[in-house]
PDB file of N, CA and C in Angstrom:
ATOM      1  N   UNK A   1     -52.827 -20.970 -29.367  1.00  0.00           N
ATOM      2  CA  UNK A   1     -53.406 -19.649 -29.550  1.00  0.00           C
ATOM      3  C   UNK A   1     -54.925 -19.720 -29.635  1.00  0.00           C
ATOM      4  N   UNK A   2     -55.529 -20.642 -30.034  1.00  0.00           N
ATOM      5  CA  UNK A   2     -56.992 -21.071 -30.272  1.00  0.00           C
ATOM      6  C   UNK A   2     -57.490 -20.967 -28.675  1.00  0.00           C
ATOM      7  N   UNK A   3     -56.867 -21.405 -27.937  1.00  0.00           N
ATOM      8  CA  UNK A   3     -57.858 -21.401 -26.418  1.00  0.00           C
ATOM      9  C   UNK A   3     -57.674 -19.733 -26.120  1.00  0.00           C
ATOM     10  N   UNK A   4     -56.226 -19.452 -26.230  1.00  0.00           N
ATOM     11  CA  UNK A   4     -56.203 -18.088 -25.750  1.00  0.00           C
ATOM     12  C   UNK A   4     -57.367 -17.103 -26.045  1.00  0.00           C
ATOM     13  N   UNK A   5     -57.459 -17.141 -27.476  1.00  0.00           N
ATOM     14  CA  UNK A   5     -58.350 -16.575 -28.032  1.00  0.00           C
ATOM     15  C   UNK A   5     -59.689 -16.387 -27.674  1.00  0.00           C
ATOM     16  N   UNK A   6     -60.076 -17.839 -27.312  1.00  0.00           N
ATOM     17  CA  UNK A   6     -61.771 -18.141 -27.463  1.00  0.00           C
ATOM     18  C   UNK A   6     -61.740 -18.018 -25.733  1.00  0.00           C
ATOM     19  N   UNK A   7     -60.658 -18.135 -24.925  1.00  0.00           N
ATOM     20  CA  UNK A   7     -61.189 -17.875 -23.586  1.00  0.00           C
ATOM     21  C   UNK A   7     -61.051 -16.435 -23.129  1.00  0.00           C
ATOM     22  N   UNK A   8     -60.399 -15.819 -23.919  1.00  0.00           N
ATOM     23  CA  UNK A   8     -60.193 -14.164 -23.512  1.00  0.00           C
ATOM     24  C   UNK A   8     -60.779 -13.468 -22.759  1.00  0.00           C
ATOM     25  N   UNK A   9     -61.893 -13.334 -23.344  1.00  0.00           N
ATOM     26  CA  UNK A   9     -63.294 -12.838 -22.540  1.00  0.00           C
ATOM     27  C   UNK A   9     -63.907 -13.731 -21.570  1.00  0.00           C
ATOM     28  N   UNK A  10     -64.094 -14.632 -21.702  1.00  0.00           N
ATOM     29  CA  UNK A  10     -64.713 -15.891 -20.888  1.00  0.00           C
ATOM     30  C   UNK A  10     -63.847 -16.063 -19.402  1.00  0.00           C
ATOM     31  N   UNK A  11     -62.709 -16.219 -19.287  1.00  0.00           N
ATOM     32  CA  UNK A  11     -61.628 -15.875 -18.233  1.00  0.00           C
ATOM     33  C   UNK A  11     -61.230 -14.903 -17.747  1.00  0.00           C
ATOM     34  N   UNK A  12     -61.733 -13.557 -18.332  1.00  0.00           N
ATOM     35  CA  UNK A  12     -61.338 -12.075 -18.480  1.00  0.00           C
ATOM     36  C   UNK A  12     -59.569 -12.471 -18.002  1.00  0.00           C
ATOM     37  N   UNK A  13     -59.272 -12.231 -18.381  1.00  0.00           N
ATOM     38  CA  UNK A  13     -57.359 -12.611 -18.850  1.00  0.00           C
ATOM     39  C   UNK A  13     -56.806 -10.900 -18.027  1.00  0.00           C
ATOM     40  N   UNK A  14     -57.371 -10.476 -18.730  1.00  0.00           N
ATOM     41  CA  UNK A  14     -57.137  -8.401 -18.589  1.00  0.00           C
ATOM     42  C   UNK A  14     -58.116  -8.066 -17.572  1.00  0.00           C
ATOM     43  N   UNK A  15     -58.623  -8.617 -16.669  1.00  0.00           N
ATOM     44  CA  UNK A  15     -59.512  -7.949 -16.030  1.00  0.00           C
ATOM     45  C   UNK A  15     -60.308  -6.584 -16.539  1.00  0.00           C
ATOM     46  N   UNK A  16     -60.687  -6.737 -17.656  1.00  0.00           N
ATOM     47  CA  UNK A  16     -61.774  -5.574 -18.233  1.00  0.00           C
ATOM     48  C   UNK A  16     -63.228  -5.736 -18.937  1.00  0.00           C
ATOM     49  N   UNK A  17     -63.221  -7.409 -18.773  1.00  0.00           N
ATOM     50  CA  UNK A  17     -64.841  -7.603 -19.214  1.00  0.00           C
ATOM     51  C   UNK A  17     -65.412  -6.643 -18.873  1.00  0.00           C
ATOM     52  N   UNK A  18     -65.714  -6.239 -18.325  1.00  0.00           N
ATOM     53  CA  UNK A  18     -66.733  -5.306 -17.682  1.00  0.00           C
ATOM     54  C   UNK A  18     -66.483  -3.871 -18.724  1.00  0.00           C
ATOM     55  N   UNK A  19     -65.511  -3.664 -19.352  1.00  0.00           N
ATOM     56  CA  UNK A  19     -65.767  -2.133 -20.148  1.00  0.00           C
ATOM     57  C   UNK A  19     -66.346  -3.421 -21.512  1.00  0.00           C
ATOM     58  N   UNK A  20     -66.652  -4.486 -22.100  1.00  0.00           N
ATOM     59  CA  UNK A  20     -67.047  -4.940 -23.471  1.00  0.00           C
ATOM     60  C   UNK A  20     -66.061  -6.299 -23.886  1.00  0.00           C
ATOM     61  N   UNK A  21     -66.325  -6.517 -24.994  1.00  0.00           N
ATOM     62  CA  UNK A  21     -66.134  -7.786 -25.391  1.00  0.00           C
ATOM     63  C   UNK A  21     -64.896  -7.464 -26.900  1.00  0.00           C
ATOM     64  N   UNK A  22     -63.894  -8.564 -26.644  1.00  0.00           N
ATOM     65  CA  UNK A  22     -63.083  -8.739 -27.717  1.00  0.00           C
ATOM     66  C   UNK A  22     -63.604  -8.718 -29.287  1.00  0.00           C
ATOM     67  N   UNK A  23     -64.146  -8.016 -30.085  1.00  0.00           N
ATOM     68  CA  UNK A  23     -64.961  -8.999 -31.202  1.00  0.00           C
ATOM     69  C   UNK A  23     -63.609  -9.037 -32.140  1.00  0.00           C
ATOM     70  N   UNK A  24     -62.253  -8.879 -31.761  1.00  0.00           N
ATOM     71  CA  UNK A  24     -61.461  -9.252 -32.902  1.00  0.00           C
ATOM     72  C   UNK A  24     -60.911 -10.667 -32.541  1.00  0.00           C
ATOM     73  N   UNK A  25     -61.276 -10.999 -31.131  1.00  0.00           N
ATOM     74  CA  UNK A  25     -60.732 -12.148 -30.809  1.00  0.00           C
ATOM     75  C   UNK A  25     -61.640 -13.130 -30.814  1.00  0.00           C
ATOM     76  N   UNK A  26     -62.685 -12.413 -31.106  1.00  0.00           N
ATOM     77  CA  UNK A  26     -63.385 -13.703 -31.452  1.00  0.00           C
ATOM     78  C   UNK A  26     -63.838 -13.694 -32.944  1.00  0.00           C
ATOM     79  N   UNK A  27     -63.562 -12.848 -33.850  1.00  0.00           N
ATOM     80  CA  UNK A  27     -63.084 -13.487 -34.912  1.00  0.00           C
ATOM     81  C   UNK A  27     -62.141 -14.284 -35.144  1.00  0.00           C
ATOM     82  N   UNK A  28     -61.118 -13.888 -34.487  1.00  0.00           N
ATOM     83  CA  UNK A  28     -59.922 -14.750 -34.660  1.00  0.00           C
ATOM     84  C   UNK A  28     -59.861 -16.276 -34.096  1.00  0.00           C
ATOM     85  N   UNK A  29     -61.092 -16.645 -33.047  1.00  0.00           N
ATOM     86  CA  UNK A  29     -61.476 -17.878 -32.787  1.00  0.00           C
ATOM     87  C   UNK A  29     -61.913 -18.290 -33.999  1.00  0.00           C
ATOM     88  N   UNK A  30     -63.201 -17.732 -34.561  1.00  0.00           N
ATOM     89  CA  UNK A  30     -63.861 -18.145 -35.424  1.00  0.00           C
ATOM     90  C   UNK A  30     -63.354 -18.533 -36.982  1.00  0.00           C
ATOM     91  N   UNK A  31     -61.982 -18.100 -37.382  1.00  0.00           N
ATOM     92  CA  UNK A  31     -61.814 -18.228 -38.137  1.00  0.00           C
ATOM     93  C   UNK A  31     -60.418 -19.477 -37.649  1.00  0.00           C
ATOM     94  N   UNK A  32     -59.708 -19.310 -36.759  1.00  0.00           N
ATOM     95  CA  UNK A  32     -59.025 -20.800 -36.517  1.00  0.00           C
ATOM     96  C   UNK A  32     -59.885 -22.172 -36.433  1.00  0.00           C
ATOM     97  N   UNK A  33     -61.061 -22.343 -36.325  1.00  0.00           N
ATOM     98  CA  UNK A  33     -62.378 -23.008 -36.249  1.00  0.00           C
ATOM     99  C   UNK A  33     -62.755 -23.224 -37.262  1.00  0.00           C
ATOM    100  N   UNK A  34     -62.865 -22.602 -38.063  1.00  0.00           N
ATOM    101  CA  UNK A  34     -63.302 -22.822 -39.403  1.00  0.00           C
ATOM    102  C   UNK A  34     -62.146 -22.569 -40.608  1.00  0.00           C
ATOM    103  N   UNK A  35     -61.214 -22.083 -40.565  1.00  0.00           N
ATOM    104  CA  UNK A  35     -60.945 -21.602 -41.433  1.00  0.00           C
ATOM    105  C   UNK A  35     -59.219 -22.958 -41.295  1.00  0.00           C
ATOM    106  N   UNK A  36     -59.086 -22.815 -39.588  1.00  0.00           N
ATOM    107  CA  UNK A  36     -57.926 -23.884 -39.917  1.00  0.00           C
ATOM    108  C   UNK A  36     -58.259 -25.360 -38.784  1.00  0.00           C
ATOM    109  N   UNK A  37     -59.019 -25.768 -38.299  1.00  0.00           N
ATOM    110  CA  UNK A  37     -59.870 -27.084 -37.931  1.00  0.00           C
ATOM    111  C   UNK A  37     -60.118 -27.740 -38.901  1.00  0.00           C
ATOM    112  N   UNK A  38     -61.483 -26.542 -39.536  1.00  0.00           N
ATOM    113  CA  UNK A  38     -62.234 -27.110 -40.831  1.00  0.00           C
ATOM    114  C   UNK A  38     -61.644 -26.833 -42.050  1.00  0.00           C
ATOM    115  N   UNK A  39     -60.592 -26.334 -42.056  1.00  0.00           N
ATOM    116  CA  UNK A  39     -60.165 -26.564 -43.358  1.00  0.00           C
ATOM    117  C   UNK A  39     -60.707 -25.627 -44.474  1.00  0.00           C
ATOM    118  N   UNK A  40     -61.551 -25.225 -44.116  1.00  0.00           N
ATOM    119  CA  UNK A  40     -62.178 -24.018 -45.349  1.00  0.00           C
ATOM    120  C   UNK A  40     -61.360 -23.529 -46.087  1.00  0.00           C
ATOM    121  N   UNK A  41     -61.394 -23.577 -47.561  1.00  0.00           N
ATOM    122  CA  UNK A  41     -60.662 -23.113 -48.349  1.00  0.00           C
ATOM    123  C   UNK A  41     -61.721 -22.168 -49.594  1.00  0.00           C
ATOM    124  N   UNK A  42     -61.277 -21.409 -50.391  1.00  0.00           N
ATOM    125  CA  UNK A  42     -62.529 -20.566 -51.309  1.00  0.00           C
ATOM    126  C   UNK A  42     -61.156 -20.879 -52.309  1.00  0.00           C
ATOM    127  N   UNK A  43     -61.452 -21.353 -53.421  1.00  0.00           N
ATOM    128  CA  UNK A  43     -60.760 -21.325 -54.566  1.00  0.00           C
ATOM    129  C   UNK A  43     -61.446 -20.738 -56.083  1.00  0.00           C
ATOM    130  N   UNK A  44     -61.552 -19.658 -56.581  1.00  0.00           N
ATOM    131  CA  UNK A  44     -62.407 -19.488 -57.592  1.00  0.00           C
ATOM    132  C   UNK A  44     -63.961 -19.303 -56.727  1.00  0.00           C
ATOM    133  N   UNK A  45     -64.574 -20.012 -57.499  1.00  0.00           N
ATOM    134  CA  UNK A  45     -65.969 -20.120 -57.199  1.00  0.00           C
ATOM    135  C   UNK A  45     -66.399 -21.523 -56.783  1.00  0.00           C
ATOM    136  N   UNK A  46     -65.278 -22.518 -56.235  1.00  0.00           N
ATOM    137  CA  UNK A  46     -65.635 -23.219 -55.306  1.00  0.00           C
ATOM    138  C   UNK A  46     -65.153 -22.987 -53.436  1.00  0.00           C
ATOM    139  N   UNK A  47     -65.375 -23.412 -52.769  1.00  0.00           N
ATOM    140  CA  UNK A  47     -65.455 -24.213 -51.751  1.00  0.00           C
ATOM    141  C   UNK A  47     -65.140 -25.268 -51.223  1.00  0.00           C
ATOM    142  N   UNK A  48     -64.053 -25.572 -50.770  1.00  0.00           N
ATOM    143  CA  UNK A  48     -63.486 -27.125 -49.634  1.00  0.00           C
ATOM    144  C   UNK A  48     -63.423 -26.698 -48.160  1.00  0.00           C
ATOM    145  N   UNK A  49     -63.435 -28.314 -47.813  1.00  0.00           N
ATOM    146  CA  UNK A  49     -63.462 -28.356 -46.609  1.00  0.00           C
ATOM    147  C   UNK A  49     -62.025 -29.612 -46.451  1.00  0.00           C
ATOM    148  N   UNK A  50     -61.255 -29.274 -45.458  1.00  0.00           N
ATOM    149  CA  UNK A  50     -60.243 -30.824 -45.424  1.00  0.00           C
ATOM    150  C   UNK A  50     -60.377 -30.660 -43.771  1.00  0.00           C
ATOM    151  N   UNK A  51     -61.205 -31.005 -43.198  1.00  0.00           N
ATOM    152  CA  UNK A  51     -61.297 -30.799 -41.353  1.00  0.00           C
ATOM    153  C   UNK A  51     -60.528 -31.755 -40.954  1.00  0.00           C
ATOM    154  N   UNK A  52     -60.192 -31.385 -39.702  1.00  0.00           N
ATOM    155  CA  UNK A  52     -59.472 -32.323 -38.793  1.00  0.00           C
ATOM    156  C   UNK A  52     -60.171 -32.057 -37.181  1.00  0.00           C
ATOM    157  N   UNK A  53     -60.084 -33.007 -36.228  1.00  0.00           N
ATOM    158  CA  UNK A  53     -60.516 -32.714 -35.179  1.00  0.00           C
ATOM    159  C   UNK A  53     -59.463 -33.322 -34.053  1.00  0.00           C
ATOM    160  N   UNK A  54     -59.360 -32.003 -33.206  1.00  0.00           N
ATOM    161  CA  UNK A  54     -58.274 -32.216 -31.887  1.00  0.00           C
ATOM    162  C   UNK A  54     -58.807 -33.335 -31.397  1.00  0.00           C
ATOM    163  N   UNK A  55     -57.602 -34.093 -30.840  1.00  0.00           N
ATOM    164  CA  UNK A  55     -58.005 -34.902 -30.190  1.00  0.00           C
ATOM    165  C   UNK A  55     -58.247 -34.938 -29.011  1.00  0.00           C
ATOM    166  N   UNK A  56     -58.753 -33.764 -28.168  1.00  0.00           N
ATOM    167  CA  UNK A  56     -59.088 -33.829 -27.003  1.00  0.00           C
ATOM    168  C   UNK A  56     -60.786 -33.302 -27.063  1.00  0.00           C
ATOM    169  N   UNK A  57     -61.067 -33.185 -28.760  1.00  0.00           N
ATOM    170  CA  UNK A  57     -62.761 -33.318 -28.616  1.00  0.00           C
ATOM    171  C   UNK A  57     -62.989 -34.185 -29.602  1.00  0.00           C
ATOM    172  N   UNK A  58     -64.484 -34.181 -28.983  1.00  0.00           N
ATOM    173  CA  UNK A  58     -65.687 -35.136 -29.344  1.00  0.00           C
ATOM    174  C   UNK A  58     -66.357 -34.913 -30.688  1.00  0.00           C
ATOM    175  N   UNK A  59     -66.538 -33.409 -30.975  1.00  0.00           N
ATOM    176  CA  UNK A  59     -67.054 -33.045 -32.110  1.00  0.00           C
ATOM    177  C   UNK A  59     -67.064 -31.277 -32.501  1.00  0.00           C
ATOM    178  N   UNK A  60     -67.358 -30.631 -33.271  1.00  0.00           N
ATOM    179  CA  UNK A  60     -67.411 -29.144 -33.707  1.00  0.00           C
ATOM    180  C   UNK A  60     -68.596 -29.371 -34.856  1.00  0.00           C
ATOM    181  N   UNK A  61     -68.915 -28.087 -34.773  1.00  0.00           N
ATOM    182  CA  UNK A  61     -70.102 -27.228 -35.996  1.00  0.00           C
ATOM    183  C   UNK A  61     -69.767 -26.173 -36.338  1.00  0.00           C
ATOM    184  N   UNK A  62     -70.139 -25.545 -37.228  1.00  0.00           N
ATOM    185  CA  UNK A  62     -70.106 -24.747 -37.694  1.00  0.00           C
ATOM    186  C   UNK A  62     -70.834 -24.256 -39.260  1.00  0.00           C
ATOM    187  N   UNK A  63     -71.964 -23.067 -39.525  1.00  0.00           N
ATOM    188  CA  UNK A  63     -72.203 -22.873 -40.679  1.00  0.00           C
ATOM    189  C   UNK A  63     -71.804 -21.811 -41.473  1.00  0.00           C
ATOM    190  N   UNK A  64     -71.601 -21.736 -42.779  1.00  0.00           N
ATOM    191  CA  UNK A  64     -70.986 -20.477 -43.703  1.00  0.00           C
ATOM    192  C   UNK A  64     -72.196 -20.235 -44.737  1.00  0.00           C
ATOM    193  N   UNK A  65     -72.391 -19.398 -44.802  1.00  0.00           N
ATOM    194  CA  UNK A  65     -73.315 -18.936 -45.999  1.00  0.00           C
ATOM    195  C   UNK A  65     -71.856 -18.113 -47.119  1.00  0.00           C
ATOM    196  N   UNK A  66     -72.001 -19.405 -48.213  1.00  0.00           N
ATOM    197  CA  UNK A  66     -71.146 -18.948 -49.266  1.00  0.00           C
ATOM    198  C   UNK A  66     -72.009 -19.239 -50.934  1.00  0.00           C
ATOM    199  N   UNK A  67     -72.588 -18.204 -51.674  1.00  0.00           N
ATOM    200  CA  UNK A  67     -72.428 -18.124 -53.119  1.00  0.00           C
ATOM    201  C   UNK A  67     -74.055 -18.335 -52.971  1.00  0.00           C
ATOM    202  N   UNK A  68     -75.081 -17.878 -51.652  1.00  0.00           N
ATOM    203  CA  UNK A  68     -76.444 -17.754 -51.759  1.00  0.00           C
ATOM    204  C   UNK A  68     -76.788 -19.145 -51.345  1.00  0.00           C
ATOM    205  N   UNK A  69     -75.858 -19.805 -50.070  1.00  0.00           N
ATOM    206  CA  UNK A  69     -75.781 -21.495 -50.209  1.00  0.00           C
ATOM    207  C   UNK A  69     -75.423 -21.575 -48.746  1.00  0.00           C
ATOM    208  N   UNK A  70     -75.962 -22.317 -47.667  1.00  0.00           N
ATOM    209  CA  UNK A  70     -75.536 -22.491 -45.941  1.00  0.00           C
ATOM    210  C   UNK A  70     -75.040 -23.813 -46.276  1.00  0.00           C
ATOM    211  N   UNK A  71     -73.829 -23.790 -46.021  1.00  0.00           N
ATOM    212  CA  UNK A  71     -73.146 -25.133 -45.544  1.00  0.00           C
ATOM    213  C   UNK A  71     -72.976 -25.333 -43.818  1.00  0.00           C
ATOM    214  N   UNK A  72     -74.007 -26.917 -43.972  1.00  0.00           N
ATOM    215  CA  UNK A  72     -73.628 -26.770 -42.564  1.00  0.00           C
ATOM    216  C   UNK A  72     -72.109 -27.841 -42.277  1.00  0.00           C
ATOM    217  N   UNK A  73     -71.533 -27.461 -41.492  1.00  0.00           N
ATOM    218  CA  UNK A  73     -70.274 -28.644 -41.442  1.00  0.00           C
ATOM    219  C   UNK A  73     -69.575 -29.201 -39.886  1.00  0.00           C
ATOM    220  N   UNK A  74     -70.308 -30.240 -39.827  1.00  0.00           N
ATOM    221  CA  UNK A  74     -69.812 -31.336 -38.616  1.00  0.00           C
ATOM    222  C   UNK A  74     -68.978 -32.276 -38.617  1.00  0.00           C
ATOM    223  N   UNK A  75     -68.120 -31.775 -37.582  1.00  0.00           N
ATOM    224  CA  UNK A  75     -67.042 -33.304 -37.662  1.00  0.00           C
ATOM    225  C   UNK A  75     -66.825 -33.802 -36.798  1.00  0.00           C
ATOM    226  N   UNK A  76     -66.803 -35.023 -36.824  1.00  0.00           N
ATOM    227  CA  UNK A  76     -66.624 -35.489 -35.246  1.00  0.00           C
ATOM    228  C   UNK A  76     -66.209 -37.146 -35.380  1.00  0.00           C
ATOM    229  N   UNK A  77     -65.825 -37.652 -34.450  1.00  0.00           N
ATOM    230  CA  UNK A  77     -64.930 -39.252 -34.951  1.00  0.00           C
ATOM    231  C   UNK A  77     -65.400 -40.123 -35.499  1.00  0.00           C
ATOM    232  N   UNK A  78     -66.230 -39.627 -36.252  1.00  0.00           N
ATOM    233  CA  UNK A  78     -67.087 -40.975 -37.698  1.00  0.00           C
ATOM    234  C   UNK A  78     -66.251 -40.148 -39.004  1.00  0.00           C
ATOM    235  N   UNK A  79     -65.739 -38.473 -38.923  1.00  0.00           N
ATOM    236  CA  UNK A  79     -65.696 -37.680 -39.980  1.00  0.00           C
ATOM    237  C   UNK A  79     -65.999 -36.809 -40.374  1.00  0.00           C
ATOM    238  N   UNK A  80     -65.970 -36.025 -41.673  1.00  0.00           N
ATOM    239  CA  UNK A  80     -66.882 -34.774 -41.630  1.00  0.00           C
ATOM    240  C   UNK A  80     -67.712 -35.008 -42.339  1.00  0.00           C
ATOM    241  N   UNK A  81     -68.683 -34.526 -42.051  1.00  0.00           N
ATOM    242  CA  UNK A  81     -70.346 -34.068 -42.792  1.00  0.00           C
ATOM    243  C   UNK A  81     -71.150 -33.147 -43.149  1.00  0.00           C
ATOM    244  N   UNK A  82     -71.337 -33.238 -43.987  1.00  0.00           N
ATOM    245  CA  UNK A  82     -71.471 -31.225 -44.608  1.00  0.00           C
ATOM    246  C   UNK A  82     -73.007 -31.596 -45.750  1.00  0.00           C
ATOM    247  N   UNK A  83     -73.569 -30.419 -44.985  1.00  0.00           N
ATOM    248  CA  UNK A  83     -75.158 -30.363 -45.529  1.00  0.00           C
ATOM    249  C   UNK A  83     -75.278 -29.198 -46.140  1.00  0.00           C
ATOM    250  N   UNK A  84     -75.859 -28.861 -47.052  1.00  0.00           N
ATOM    251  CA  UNK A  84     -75.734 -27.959 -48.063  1.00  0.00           C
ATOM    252  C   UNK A  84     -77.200 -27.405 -48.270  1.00  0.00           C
ATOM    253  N   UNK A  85     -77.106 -26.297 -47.743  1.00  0.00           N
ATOM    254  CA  UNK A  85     -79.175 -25.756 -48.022  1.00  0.00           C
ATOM    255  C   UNK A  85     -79.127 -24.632 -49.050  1.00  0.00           C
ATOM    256  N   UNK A  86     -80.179 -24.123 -49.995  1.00  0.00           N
ATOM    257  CA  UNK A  86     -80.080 -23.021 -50.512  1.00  0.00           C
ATOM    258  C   UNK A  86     -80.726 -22.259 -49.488  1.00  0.00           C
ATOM    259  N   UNK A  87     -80.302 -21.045 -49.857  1.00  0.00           N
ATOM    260  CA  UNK A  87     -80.314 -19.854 -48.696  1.00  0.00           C
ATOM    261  C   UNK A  87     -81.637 -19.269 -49.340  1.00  0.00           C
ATOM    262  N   UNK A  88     -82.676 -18.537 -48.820  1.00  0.00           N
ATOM    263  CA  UNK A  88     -84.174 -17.691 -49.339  1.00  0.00           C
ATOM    264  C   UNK A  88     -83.780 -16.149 -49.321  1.00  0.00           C
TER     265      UNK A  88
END
């Protein structure tokens, strides 16, 4: 369902690019990406990550601004890596 999603528009599937763009389907990319790749979880007033990466890629990104805080979070076949900035 993840390719379906993220190629929708990109393949025009429905032949209707041309009247606009999916933005529920590409939430719905965005949150299989982050929410079930990366693992994002919100518990209370923390934040996890448990990522995994398909094995037919190389690597993913992605950033969340959660609690006034940008996590940035990369994973790729060394692991994940997550950088943490305060937000201005």
């Amino acid at each position: 369902m993840y390719i379906r999603t993220s190629r929708l528009d990109l393949d025009d599937y429905n032949h209707e690019a041309q009247e606009g763009l999916h933005i529920t389907s590409m939430a719905g990319t965005w949150m299989s990406l982050v929410q079930g790749f990366g693992g994002m979880r919100v518990s209370g007033d923390e934040l996890s990550f448990d990522a995994m990466l398909p094995t037919q890629w190389k690597s993913y990104q992605f950033k969340v601004l959660f609690r006034e805080k940008i996590y940035t979070v990369r994973v790729d076949e060394k692991g994940s890596h997550i950088q943490i900035v305060e937000s201005s």
